[in-house]
N, C-alpha and C. Protein backbone atom coordinates (compact mmCIF):
# COMPACT_ATOMS: atom_id res chain seq x y z
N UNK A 1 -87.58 154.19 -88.71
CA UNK A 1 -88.90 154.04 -89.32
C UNK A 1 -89.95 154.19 -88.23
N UNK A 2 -90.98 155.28 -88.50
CA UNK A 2 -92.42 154.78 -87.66
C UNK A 2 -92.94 153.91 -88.01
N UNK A 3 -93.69 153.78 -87.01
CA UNK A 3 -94.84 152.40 -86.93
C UNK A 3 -94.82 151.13 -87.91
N UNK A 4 -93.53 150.34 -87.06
CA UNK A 4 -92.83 149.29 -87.78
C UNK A 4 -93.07 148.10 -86.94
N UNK A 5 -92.66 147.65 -87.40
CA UNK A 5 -92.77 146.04 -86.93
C UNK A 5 -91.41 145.11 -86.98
N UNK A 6 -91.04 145.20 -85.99
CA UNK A 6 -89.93 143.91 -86.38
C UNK A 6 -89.86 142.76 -86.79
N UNK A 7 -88.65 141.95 -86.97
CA UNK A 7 -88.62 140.33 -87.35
C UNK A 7 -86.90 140.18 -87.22
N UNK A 8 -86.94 138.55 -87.56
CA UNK A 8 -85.83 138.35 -87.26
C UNK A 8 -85.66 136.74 -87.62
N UNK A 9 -84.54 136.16 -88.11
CA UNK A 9 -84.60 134.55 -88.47
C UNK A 9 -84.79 133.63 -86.93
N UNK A 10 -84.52 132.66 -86.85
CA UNK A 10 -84.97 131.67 -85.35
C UNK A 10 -83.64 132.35 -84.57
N UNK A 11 -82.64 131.91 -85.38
CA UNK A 11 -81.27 132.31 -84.56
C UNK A 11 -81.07 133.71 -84.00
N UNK A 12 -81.07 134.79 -84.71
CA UNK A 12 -81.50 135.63 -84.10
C UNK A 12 -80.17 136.97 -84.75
N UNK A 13 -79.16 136.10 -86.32
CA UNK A 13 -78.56 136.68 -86.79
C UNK A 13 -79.31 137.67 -87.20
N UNK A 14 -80.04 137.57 -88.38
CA UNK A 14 -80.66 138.40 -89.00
C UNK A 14 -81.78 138.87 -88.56
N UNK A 15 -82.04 140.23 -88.77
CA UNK A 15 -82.70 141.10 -88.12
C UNK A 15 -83.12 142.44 -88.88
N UNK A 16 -84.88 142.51 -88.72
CA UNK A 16 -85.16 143.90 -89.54
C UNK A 16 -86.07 144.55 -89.18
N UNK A 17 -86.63 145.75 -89.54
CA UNK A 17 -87.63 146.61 -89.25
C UNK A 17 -88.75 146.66 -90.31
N UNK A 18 -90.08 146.57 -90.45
CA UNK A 18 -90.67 146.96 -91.70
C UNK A 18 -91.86 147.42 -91.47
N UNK A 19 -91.91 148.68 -92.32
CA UNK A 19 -93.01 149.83 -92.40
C UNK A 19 -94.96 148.79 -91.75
N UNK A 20 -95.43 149.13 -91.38
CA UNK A 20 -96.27 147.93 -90.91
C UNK A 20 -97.39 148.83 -92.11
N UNK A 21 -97.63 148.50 -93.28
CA UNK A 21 -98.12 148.78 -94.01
C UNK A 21 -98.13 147.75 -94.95
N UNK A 22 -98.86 146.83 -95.33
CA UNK A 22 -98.65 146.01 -96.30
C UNK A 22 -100.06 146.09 -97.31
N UNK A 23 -99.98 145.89 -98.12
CA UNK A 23 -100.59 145.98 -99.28
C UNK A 23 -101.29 144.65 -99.41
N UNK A 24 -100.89 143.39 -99.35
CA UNK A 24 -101.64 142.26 -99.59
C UNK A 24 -101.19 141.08 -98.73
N UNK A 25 -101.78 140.48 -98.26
CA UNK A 25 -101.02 139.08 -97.64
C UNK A 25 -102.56 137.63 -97.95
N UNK A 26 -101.18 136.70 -98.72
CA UNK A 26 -101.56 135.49 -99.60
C UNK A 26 -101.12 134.22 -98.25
N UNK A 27 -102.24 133.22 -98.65
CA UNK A 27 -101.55 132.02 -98.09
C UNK A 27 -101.61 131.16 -99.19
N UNK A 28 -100.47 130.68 -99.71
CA UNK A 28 -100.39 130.05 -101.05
C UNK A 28 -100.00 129.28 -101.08
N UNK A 29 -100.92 127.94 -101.59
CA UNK A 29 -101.25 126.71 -101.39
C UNK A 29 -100.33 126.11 -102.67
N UNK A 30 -100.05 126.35 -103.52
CA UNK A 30 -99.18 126.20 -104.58
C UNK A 30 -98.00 124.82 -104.09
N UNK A 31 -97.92 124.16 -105.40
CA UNK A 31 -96.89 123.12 -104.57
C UNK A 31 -95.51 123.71 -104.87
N UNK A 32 -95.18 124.37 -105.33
CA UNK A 32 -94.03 124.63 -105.08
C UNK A 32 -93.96 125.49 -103.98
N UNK A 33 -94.60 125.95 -103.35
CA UNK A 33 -94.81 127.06 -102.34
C UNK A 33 -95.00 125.92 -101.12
N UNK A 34 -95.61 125.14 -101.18
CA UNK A 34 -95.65 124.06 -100.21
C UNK A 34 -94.17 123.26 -100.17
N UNK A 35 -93.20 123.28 -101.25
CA UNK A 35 -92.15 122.92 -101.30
C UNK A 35 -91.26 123.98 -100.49
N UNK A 36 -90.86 124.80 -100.84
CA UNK A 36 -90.05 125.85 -100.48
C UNK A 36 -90.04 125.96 -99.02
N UNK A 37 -91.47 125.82 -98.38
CA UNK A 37 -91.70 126.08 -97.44
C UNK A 37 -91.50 125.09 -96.30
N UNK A 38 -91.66 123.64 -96.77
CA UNK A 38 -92.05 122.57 -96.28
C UNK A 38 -93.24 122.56 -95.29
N UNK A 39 -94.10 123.06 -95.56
CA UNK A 39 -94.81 122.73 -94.81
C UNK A 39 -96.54 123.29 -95.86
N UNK A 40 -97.85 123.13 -95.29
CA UNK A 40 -99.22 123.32 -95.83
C UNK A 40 -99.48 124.37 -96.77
N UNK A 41 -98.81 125.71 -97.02
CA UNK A 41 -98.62 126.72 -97.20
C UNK A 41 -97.35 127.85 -97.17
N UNK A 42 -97.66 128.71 -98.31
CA UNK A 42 -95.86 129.56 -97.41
C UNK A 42 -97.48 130.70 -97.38
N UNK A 43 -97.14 131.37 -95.91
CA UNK A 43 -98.16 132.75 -95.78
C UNK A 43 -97.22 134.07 -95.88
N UNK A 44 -97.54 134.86 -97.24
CA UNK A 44 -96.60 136.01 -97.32
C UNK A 44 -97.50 136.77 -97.39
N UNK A 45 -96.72 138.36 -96.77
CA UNK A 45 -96.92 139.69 -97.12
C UNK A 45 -96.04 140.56 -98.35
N UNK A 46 -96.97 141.34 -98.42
CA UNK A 46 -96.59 142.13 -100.12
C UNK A 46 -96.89 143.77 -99.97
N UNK A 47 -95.31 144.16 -99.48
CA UNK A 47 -95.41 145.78 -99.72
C UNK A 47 -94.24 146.20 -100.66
N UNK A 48 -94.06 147.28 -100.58
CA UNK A 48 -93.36 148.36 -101.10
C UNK A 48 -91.79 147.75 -100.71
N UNK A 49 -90.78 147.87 -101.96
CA UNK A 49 -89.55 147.40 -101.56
C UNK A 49 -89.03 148.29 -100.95
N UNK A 50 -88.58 149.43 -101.26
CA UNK A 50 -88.48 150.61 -99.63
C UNK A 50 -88.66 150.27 -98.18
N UNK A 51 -89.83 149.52 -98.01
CA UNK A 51 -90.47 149.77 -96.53
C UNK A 51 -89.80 149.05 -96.05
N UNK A 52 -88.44 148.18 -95.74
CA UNK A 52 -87.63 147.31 -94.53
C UNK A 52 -86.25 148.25 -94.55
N UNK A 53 -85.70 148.03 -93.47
CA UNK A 53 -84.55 148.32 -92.63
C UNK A 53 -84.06 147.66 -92.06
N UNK A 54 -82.53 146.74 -92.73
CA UNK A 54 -82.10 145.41 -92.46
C UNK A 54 -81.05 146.34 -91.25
N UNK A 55 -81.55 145.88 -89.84
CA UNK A 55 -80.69 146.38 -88.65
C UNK A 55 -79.46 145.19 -88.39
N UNK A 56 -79.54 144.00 -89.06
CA UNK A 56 -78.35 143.65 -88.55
C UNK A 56 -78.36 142.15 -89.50
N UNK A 57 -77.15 141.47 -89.92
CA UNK A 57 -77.54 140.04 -90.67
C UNK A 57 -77.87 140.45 -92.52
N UNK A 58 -77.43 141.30 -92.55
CA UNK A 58 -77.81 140.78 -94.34
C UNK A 58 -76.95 139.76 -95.01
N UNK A 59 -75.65 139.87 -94.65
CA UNK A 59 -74.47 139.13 -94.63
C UNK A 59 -74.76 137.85 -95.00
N UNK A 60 -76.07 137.81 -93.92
CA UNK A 60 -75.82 136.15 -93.49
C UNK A 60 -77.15 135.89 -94.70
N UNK A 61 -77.87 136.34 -95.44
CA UNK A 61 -79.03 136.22 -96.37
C UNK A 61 -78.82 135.47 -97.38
N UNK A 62 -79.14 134.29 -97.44
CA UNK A 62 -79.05 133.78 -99.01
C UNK A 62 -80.27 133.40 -99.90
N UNK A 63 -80.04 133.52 -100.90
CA UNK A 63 -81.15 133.49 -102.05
C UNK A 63 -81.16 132.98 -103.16
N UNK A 64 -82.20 131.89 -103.06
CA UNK A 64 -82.38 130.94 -104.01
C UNK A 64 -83.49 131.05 -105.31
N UNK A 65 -83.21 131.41 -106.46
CA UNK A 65 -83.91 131.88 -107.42
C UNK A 65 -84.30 130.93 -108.01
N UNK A 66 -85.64 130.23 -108.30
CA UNK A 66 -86.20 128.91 -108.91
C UNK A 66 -85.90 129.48 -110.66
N UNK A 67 -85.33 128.52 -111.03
CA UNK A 67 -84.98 128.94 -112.73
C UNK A 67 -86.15 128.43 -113.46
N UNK A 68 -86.68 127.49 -113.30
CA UNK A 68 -88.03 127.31 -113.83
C UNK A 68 -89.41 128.33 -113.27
N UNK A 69 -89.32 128.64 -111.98
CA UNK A 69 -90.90 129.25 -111.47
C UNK A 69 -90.26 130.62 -111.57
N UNK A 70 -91.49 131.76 -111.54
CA UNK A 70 -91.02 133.05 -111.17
C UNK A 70 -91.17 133.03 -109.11
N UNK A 71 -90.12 132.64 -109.03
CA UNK A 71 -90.26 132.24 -107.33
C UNK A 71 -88.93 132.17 -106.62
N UNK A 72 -89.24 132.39 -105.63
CA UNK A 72 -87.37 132.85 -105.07
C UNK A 72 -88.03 132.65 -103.26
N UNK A 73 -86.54 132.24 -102.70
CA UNK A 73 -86.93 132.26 -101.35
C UNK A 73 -85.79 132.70 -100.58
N UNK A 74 -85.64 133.87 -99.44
CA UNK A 74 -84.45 134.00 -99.13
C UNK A 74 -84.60 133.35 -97.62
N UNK A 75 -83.25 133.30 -97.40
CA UNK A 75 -83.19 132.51 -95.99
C UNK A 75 -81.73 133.09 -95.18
N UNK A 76 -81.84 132.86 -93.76
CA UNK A 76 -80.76 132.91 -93.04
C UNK A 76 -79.48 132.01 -93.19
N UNK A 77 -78.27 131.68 -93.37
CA UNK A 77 -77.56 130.57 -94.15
C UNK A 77 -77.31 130.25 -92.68
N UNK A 78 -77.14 130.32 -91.67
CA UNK A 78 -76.93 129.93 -90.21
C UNK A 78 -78.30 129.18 -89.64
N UNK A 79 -79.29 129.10 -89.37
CA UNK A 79 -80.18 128.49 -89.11
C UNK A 79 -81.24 128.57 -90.25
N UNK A 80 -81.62 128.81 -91.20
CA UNK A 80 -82.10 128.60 -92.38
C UNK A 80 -83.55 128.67 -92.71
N UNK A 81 -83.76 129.52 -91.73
CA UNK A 81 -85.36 130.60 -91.46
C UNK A 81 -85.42 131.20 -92.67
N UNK A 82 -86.46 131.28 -93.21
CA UNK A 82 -87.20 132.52 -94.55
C UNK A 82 -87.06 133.49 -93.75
N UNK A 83 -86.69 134.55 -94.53
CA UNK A 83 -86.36 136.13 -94.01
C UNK A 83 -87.02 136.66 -95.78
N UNK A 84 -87.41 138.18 -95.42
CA UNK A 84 -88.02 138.44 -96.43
C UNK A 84 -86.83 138.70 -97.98
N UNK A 85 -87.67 139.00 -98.57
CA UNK A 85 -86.50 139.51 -99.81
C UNK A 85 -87.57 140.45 -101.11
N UNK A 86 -86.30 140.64 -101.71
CA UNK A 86 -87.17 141.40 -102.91
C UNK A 86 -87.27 141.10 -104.10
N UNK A 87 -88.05 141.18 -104.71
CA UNK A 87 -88.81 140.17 -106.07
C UNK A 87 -87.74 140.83 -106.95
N UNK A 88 -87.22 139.86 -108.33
CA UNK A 88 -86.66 140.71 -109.35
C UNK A 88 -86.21 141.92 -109.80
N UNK A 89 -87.31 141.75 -110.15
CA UNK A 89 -87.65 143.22 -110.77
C UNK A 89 -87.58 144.52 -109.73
N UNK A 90 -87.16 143.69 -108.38
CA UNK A 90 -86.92 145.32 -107.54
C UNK A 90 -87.65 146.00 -107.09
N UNK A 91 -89.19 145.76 -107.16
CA UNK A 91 -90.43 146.56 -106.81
C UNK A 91 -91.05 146.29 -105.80
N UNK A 92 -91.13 144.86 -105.30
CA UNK A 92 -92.21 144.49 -104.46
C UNK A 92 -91.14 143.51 -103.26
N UNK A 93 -91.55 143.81 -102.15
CA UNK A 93 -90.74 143.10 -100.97
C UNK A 93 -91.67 142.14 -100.50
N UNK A 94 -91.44 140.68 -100.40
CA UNK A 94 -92.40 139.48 -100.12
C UNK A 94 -91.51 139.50 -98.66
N UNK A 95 -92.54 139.24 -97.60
CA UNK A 95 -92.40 138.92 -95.97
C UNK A 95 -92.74 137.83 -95.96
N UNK A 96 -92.16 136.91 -95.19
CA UNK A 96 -92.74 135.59 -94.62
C UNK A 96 -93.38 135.89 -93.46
N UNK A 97 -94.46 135.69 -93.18
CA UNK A 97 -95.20 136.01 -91.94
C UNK A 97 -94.77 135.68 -91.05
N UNK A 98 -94.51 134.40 -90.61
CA UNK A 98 -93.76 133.92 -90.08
C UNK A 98 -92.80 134.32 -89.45
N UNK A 99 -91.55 135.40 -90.03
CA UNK A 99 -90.34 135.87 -89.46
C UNK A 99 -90.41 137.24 -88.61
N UNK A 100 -91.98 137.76 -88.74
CA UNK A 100 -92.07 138.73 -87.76
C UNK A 100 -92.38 138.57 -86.08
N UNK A 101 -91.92 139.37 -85.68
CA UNK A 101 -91.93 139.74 -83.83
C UNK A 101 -93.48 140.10 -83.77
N UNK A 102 -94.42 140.50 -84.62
CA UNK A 102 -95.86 140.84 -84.33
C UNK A 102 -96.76 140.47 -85.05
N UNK A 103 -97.86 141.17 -84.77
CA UNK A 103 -98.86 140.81 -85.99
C UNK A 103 -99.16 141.89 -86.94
N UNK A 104 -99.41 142.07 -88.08
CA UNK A 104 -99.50 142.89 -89.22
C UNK A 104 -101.19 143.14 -89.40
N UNK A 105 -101.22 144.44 -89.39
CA UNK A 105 -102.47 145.57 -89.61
C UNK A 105 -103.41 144.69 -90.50
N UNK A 106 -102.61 143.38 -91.00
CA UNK A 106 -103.74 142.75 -92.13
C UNK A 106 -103.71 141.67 -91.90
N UNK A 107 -104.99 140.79 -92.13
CA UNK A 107 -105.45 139.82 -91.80
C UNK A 107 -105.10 139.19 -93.83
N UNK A 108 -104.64 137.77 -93.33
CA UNK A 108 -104.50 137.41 -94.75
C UNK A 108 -105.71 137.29 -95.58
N UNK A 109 -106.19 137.75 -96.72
CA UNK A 109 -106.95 138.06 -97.65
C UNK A 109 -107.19 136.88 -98.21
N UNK A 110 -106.39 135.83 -98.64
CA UNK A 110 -107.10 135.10 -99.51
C UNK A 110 -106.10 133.44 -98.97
N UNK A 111 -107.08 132.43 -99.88
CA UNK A 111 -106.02 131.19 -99.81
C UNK A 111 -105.89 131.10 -101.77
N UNK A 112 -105.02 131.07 -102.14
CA UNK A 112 -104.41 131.47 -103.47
C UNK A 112 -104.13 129.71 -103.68
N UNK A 113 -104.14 128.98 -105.10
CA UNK A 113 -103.92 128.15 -105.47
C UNK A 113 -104.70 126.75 -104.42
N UNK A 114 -106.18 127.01 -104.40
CA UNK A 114 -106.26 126.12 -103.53
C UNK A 114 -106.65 125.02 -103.79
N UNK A 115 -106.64 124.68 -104.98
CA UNK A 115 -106.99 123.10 -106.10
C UNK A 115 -105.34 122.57 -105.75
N UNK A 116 -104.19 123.21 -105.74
CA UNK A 116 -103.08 122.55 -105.47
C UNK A 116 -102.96 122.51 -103.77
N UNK A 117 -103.24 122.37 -103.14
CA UNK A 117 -103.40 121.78 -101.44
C UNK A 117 -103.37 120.85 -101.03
N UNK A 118 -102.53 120.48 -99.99
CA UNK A 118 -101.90 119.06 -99.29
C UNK A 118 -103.30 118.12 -99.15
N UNK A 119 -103.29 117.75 -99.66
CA UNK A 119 -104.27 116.45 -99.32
C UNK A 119 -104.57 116.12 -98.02
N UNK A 120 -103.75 116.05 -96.85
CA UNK A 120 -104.09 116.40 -95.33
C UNK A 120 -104.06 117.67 -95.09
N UNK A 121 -104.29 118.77 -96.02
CA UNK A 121 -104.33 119.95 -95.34
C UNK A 121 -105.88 120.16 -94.46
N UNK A 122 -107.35 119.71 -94.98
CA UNK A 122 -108.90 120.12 -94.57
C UNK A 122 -108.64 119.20 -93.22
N UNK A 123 -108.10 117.97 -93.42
CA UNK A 123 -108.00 117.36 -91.75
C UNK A 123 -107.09 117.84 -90.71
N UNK A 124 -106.21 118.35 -90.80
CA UNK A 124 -105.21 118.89 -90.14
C UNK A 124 -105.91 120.50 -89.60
N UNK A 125 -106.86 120.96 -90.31
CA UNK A 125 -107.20 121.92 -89.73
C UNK A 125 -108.80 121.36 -88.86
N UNK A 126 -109.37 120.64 -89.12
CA UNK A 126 -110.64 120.23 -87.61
C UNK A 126 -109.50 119.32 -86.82
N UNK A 127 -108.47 118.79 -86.77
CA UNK A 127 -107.55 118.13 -85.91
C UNK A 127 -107.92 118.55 -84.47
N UNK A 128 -107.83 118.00 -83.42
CA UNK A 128 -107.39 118.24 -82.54
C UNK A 128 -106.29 119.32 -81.94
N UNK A 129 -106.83 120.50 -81.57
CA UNK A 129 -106.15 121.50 -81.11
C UNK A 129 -105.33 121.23 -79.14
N UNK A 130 -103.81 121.66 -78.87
CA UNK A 130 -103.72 122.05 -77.82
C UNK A 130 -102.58 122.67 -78.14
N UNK A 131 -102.45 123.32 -76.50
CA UNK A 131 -101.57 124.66 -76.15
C UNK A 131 -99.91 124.38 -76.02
N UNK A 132 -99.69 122.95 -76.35
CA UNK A 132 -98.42 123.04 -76.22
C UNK A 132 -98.05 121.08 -76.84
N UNK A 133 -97.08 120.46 -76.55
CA UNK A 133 -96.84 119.38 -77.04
C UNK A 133 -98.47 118.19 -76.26
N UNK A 134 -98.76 117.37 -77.29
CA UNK A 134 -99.72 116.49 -76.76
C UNK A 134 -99.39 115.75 -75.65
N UNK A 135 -100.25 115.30 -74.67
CA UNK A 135 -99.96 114.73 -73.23
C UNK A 135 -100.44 113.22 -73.39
């Protein structure tokens, strides 16, 4: 693939390439999205299911389909990183931002569901910023 972008889970099984073209990227405040994720937000990208090239680790991919939400999350089954996957219906490939080696041509567009947001999420962001563990 040209002008791609890599990623890869923490461990370093799984591993991919993807078209650096994305179409939309959400930070979605949603509680089940705050579930899945464990943490303030899950921040995804949204391209074309075509555009990745799993170089190594699909093997190791597992995928959890919410039977109540239209929502799914795939993960590494060895260290248990979000790695991307593809929606249902087969059309659209969701990235966890997160699992890439770079940064993507797009700046995230929106905060999506933001009446459902962690209640410490507005303090956690004027918090106290530093560069590495607090001293």
């Amino acid at each position: 693939m040209s002008d791609t972008i890599s990623g890869e889970c923490l461990c370093g099984k799984v591993t991919f390439e993807v078209l650096n073209d994305f179409q939309q990227f959400h930070l979605c405040h949603c509680a089940e999205c705050r579930k899945i994720t464990g943490s303030a937000h899950a921040s995804l990208l949204f391209a074309s299911a075509k555009n990745i090239k799993w170089l190594s680790g699909a093997e190791n991919i597992k995928q959890y389909d919410s039977p109540q939400w239209d929502l799914s999350r795939a993960f590494c089954n060895e260290c248990g990183c979000a790695v991307p996957y593809v929606t249902k219906d087969g059309d659209v490939l969701i990235i966890p931002a997160g699992s890439l080696n770079g940064n993507p041509r797009i700046a995230p567009q929106d905060n999506i569901f933001w009446q459902e947001r962690a209640g410490w999420y507005d303090a956690a962001i004027s918090a106290v910023h530093f560069d590495g563990f607090p001293t």
